[in-house]
N, C-alpha and C. Protein backbone atom coordinates (compact mmCIF):
# COMPACT_ATOMS: atom_id res chain seq x y z
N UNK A 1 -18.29 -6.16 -25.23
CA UNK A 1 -18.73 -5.23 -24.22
C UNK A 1 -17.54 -4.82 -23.36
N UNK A 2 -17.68 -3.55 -22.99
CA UNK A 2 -15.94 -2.70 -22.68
C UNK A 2 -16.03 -3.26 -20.93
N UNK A 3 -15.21 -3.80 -20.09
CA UNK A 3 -15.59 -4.04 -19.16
C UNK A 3 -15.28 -2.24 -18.20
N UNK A 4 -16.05 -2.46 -17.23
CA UNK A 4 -16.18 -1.21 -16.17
C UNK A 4 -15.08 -0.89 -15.58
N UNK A 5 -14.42 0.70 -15.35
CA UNK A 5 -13.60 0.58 -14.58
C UNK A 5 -14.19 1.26 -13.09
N UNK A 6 -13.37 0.79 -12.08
CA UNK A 6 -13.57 1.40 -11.01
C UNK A 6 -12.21 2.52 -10.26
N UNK A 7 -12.57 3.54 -9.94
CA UNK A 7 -11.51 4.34 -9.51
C UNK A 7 -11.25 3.98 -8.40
N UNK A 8 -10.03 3.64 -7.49
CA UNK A 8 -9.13 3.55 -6.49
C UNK A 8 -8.42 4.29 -6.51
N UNK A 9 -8.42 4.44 -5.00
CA UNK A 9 -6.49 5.29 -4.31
C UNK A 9 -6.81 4.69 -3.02
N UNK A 10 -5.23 4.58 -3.05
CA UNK A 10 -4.80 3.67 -2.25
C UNK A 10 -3.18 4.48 -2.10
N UNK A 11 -2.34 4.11 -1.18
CA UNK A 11 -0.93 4.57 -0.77
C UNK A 11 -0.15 3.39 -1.05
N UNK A 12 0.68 3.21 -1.62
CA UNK A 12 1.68 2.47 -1.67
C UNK A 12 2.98 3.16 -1.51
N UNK A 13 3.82 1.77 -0.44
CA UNK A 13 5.23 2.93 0.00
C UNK A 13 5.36 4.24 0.24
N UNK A 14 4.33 4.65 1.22
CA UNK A 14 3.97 5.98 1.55
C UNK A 14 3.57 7.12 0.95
N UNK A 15 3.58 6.77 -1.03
CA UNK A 15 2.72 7.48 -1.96
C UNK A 15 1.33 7.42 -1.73
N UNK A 16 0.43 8.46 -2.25
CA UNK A 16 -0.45 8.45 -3.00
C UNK A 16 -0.74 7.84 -4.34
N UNK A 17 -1.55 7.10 -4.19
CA UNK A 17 -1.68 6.38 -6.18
C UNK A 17 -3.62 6.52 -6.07
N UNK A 18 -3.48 7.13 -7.28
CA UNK A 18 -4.99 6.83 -7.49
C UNK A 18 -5.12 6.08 -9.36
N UNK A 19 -5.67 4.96 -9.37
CA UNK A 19 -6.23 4.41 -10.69
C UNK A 19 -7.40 4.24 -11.23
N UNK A 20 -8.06 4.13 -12.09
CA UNK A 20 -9.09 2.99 -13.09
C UNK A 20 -8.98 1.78 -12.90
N UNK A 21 -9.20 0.94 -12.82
CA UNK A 21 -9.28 -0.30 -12.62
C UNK A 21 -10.32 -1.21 -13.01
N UNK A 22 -10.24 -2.46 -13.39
CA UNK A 22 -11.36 -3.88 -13.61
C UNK A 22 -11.63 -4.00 -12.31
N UNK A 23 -12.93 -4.73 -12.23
CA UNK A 23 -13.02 -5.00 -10.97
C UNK A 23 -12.59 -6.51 -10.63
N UNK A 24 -12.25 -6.90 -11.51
CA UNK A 24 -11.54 -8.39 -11.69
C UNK A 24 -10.36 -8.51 -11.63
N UNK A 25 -9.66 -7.64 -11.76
CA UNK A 25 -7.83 -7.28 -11.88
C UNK A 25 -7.31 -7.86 -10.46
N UNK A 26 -6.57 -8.23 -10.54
CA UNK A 26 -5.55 -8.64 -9.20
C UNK A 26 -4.78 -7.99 -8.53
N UNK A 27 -4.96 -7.77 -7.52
CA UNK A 27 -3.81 -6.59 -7.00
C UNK A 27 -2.12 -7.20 -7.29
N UNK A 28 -1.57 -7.97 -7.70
CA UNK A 28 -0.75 -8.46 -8.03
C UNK A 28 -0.58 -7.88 -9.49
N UNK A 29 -1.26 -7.88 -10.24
CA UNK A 29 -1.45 -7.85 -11.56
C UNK A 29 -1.38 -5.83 -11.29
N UNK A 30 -1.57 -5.36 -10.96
CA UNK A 30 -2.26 -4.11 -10.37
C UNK A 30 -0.91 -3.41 -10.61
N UNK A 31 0.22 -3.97 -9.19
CA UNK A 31 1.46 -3.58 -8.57
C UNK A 31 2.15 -3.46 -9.64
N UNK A 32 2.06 -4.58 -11.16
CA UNK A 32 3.08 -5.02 -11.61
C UNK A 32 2.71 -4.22 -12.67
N UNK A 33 1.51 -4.36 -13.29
CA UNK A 33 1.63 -3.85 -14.51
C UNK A 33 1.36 -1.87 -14.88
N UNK A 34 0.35 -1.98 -13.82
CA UNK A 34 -0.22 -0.45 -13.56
C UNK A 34 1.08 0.28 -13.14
N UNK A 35 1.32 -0.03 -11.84
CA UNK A 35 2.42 0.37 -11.85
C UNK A 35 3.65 0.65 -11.65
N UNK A 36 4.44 -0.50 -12.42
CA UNK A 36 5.86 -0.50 -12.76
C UNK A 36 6.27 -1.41 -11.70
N UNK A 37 6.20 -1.75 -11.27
CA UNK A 37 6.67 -2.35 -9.26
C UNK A 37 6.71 -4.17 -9.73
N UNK A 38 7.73 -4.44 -10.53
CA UNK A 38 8.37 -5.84 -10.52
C UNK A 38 8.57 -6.54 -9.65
N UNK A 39 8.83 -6.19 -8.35
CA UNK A 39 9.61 -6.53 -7.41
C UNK A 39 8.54 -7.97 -6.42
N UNK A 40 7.29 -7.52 -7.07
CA UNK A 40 6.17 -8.38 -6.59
C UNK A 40 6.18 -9.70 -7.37
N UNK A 41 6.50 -10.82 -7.23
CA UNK A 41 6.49 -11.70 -8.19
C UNK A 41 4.93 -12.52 -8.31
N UNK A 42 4.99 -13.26 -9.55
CA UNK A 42 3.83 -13.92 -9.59
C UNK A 42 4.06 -15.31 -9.91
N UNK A 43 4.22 -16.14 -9.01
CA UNK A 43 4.28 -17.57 -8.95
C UNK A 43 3.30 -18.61 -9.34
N UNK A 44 2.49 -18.75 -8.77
CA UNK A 44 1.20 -20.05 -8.74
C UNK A 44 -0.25 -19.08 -9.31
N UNK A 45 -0.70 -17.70 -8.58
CA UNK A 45 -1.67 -17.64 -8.86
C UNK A 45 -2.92 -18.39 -7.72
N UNK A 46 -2.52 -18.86 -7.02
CA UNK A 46 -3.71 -19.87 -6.02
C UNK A 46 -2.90 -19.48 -4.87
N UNK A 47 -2.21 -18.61 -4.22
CA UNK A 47 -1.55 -18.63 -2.63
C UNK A 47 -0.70 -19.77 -2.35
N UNK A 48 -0.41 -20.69 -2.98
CA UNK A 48 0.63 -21.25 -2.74
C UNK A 48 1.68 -21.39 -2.36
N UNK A 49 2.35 -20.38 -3.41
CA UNK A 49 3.94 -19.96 -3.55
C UNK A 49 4.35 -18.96 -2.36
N UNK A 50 3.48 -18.16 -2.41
CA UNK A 50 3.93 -16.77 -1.62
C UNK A 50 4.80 -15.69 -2.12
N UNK A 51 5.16 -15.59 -3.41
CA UNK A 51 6.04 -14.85 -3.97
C UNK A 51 5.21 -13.59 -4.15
N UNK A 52 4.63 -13.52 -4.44
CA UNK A 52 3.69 -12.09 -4.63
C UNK A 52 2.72 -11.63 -3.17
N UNK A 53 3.60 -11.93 -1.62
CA UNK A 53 3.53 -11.63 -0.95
C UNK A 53 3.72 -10.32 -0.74
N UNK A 54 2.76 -8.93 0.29
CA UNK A 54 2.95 -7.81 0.25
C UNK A 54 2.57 -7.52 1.52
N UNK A 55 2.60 -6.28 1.88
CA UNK A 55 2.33 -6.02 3.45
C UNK A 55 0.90 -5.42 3.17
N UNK A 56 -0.55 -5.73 3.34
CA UNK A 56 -1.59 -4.69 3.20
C UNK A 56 -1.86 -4.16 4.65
N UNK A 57 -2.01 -2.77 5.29
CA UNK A 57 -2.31 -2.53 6.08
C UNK A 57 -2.01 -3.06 7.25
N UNK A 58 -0.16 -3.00 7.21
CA UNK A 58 0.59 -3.86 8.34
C UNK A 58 0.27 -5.25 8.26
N UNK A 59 -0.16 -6.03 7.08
CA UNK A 59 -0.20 -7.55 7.22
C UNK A 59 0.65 -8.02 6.18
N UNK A 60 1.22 -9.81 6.13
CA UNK A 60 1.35 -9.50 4.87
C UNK A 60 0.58 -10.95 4.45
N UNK A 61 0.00 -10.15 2.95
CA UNK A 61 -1.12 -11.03 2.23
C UNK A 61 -0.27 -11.58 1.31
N UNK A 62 -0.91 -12.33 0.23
CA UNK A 62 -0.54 -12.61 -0.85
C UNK A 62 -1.45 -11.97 -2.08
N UNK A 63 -0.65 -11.33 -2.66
CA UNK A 63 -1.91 -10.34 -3.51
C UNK A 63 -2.41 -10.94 -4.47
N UNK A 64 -1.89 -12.02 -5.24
CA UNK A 64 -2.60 -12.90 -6.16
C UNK A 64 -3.98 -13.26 -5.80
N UNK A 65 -4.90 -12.95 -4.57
CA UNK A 65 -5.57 -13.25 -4.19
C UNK A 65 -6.58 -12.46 -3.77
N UNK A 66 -6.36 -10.61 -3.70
CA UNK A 66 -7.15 -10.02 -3.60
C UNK A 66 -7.24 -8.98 -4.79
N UNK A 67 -8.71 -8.57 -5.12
CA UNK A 67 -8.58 -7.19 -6.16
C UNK A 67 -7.75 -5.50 -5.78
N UNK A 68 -7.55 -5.95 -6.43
CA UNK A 68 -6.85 -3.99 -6.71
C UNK A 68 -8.33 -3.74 -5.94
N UNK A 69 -9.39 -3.68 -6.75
CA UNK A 69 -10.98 -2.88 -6.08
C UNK A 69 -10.75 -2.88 -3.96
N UNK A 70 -10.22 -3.87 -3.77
CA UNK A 70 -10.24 -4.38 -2.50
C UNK A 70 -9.73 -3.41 -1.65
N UNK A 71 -8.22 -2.95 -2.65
CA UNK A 71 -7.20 -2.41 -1.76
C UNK A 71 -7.43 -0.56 -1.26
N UNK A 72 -8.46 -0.25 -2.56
CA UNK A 72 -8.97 0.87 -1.96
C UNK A 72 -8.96 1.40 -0.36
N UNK A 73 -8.40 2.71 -0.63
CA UNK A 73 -8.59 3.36 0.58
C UNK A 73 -7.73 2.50 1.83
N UNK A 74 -6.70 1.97 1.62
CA UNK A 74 -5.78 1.06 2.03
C UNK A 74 -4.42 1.41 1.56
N UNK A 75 -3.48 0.66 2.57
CA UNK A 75 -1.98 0.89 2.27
C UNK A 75 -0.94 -0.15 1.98
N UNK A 76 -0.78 -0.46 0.95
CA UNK A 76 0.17 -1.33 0.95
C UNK A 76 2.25 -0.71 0.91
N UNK A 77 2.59 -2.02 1.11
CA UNK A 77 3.96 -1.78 0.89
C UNK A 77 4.71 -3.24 0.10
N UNK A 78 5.52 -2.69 -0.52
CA UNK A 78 5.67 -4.03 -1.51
C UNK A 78 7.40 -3.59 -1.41
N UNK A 79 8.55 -4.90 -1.86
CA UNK A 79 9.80 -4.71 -1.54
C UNK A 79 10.38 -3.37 -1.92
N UNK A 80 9.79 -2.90 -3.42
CA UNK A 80 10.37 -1.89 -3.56
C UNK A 80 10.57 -0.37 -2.38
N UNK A 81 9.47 -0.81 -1.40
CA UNK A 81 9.91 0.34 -0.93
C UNK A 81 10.22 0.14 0.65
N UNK A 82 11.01 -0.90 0.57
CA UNK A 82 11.91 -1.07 2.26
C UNK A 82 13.03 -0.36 2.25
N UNK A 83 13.80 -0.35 0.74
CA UNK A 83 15.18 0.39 0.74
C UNK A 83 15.18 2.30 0.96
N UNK A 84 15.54 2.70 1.83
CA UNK A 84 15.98 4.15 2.17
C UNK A 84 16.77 5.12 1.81
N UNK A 85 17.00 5.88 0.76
CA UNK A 85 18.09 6.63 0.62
C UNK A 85 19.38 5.66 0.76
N UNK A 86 19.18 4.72 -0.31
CA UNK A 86 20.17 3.82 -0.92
C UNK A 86 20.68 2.46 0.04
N UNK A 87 19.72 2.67 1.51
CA UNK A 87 20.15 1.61 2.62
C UNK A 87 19.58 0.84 2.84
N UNK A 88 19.67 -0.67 2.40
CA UNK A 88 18.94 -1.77 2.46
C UNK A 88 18.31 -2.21 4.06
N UNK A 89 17.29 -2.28 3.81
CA UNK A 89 16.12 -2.53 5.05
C UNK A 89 17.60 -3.62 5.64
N UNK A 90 16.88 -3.81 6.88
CA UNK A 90 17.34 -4.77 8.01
C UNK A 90 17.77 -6.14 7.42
N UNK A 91 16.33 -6.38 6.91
CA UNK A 91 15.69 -7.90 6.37
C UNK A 91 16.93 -8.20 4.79
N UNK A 92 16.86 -6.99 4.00
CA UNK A 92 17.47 -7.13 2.63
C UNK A 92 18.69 -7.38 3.23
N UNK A 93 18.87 -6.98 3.77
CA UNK A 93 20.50 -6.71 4.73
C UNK A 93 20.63 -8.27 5.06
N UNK A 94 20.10 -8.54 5.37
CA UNK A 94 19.66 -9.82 6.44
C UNK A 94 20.41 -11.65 4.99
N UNK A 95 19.32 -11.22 4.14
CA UNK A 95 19.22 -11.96 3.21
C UNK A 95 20.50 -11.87 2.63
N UNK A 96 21.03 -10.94 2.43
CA UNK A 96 22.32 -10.59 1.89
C UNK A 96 23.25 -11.23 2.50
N UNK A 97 23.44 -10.70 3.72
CA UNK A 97 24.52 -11.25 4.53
C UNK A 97 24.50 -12.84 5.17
N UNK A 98 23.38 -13.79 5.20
CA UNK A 98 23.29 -14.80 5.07
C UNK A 98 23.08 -15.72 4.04
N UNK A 99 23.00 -14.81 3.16
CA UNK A 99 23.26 -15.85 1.73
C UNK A 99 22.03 -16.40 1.76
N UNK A 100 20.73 -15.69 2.46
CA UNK A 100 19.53 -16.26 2.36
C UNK A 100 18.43 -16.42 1.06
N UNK A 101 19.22 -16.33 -0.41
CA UNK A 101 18.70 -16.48 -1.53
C UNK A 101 19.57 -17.72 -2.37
N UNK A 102 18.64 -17.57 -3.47
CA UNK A 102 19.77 -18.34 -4.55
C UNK A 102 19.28 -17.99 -5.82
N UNK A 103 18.23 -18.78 -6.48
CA UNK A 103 17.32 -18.22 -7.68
C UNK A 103 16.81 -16.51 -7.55
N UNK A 104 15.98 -16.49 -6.06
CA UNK A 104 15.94 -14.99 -5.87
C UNK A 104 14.26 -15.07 -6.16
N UNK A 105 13.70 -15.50 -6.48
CA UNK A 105 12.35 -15.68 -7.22
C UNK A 105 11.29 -15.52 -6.00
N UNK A 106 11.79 -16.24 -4.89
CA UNK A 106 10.64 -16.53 -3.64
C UNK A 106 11.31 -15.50 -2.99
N UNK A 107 12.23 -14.60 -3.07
CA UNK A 107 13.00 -13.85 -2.29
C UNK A 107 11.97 -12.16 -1.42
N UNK A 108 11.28 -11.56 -3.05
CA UNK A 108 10.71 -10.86 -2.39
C UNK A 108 9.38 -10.99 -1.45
N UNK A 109 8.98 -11.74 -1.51
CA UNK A 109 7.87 -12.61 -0.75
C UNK A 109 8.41 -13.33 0.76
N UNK A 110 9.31 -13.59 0.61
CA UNK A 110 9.97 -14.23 1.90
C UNK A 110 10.14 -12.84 2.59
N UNK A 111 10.76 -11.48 1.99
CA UNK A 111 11.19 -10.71 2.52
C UNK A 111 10.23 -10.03 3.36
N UNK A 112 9.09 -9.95 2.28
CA UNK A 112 7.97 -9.34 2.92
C UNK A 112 7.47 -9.62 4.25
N UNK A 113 7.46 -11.29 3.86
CA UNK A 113 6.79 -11.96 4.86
C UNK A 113 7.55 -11.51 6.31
N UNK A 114 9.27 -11.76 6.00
CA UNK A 114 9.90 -11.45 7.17
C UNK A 114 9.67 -10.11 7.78
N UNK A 115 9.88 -9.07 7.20
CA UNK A 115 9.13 -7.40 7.68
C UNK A 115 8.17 -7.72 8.34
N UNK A 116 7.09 -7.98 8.06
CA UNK A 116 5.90 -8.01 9.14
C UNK A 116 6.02 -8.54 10.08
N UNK A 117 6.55 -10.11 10.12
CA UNK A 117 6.71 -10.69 11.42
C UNK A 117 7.83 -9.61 12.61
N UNK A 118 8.70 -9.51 11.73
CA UNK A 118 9.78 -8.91 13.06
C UNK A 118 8.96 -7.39 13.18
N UNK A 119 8.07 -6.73 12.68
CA UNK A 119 6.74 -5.81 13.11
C UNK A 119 6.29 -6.04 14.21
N UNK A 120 5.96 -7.36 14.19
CA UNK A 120 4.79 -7.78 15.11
C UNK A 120 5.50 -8.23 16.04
N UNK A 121 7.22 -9.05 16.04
CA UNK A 121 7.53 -9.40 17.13
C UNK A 121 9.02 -9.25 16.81
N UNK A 122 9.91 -8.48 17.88
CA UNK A 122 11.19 -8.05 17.54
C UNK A 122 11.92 -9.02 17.46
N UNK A 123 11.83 -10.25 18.21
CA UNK A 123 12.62 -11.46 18.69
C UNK A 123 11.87 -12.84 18.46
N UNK A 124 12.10 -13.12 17.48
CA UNK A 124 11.28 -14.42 17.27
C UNK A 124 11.69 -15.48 17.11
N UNK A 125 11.40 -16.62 17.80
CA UNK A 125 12.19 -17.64 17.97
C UNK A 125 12.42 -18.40 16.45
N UNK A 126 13.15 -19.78 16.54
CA UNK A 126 13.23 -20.27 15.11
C UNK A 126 12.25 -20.78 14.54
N UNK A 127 11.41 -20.93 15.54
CA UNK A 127 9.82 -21.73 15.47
C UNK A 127 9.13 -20.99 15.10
N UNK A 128 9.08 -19.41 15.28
CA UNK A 128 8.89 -18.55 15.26
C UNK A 128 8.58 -17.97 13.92
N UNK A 129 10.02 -17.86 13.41
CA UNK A 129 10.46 -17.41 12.14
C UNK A 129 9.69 -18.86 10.63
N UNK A 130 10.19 -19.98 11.41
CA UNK A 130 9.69 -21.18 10.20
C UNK A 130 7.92 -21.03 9.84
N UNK A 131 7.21 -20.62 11.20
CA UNK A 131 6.02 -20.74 11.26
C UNK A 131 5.16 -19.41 10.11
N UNK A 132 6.18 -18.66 10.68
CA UNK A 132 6.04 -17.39 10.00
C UNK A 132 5.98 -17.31 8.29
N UNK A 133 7.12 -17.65 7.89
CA UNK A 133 7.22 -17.93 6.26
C UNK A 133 7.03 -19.16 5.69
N UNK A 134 5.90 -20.05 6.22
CA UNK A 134 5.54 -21.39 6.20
C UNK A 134 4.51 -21.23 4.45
N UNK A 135 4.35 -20.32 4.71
CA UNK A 135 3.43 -20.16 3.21
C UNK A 135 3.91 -19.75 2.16
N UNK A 136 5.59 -19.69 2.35
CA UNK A 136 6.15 -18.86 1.22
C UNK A 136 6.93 -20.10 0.90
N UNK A 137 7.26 -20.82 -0.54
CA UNK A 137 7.64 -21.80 -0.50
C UNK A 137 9.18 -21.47 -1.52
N UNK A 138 10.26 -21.90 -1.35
CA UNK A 138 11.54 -21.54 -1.52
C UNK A 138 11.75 -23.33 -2.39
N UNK A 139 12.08 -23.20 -3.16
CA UNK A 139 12.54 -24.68 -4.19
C UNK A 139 14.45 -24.66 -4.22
N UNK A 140 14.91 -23.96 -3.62
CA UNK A 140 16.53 -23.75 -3.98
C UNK A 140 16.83 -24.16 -2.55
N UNK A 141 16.93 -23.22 -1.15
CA UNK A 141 17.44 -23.25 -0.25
C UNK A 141 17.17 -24.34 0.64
N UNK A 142 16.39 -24.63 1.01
CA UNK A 142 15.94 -25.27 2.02
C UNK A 142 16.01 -25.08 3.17
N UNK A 143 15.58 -23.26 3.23
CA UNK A 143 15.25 -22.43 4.27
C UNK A 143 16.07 -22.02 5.24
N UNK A 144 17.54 -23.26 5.78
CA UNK A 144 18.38 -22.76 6.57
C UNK A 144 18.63 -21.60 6.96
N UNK A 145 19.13 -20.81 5.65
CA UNK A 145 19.97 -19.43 5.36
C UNK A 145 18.79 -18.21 5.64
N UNK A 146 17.78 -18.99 5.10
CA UNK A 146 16.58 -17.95 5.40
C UNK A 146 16.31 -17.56 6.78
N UNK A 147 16.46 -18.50 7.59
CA UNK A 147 16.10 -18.59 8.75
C UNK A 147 16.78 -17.44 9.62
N UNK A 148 18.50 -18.25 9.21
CA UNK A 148 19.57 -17.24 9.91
C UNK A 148 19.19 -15.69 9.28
N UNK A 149 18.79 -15.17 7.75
CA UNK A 149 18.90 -14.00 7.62
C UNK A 149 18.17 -13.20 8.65
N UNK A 150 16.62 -13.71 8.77
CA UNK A 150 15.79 -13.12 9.85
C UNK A 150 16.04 -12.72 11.30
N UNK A 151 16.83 -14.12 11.45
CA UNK A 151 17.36 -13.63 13.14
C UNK A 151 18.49 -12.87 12.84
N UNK A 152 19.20 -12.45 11.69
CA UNK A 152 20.51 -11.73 11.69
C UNK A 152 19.34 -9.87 11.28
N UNK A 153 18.35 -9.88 10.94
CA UNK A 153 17.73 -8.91 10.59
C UNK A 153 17.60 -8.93 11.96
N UNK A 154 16.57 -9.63 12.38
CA UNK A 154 16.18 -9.25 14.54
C UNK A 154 17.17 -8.90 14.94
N UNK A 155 18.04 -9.15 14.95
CA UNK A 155 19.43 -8.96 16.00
C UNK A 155 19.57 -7.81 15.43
N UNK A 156 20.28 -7.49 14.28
CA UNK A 156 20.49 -5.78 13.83
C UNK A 156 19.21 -4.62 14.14
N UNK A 157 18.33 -5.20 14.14
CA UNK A 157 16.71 -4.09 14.24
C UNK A 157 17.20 -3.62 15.59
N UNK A 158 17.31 -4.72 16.36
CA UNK A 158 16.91 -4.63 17.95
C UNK A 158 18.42 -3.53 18.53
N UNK A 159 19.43 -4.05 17.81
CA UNK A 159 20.82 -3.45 18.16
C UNK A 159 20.34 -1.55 17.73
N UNK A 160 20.00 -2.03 16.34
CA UNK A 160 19.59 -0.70 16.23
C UNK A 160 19.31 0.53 17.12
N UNK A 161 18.44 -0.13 17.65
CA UNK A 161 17.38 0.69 18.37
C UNK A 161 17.98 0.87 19.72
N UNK A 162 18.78 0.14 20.50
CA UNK A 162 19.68 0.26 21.78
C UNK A 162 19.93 2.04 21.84
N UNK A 163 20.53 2.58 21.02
CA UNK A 163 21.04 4.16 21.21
C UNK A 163 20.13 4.87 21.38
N UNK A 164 18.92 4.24 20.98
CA UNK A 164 17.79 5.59 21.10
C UNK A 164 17.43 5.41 22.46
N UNK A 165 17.27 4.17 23.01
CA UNK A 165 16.40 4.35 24.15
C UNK A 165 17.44 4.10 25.12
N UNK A 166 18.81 4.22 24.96
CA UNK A 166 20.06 4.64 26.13
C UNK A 166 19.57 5.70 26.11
N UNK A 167 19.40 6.60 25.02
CA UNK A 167 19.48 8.22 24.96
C UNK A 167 18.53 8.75 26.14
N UNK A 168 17.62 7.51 26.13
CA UNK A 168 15.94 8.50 26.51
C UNK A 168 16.18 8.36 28.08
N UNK A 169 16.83 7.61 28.69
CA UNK A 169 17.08 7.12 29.71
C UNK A 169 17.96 8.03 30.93
């Protein structure tokens, strides 16, 4: 028996996407295979890992855990689309310049995770930051470097933004 599909659209990285879909499919499974978007990894499958961490609707989930059906009429953002006209987000920046990877595997999931938090709070302490990516689990680093990338992402976001609001002033 053919299983049912269900039609979705949904925005990802500020596209439009509309699909067919199982209603059993994983939005993980969704990103990766539907369409093309590697960048989402798939670790455990049970929320564990956190590697297939994503931002849904300014949060970030772990998509191994909800349906594609779910994400309908919703927005996600997944690593592929932090980079800008060739300029690595804050955070990628971040990771980079602190050497906050190694394998790379928990990387886009950490990243994610980090985007939202410094969203929600420009300056976050270290308690802050650990508490934050507490669900994303890293087997290489032992988080140090991770830590520093985030506050080296906060610090650049925040520097960032200094010229605009001298300007407004």
């Amino acid at each position: 028996m053919a299983e049912t599909l269900y039609p979705i659209t949904l925005t990802v990285n500020g596209e439009a996407k509309e699909a067919q879909v199982e209603a059993r499919m994983l939005l993980v499974h969704f990103i990766r295979e539907q369409l093309g978007m590697t960048g989402t990894h798939i670790g455990c499958d049970t929320t564990n890992c956190g590697a297939c961490t994503i931002i849904l609707d300014g949060r970030p989930v772990k998509s191994c855990t909800i349906f594609a059906v779910q994400a309908n009429g919703r927005a996600i953002r997944t690593v592929e689309g932090l980079e800008k006209d060739s300029v690595l987000h804050a955070v990628q920046n971040g990771f980079h310049q602190e050497h906050g990877l190694q394998c790379g595997f928990c990387t886009p999931g950490m990243i994610m995770t980090s985007v939202a938090l410094l969203e929600r709070n420009a300056a976050p302490t270290e308690l802050e930051i650990r508490q934050a990516i507490s669900g994303n689990l890293c087997r290489c680093t032992g988080y140090v470097n991770i830590v520093k990338a985030v506050q080296h992402a906060s610090a650049a976001m925040r520097e960032a933004k200094q010229p605009a609001a001298a300007g407004r002033a």
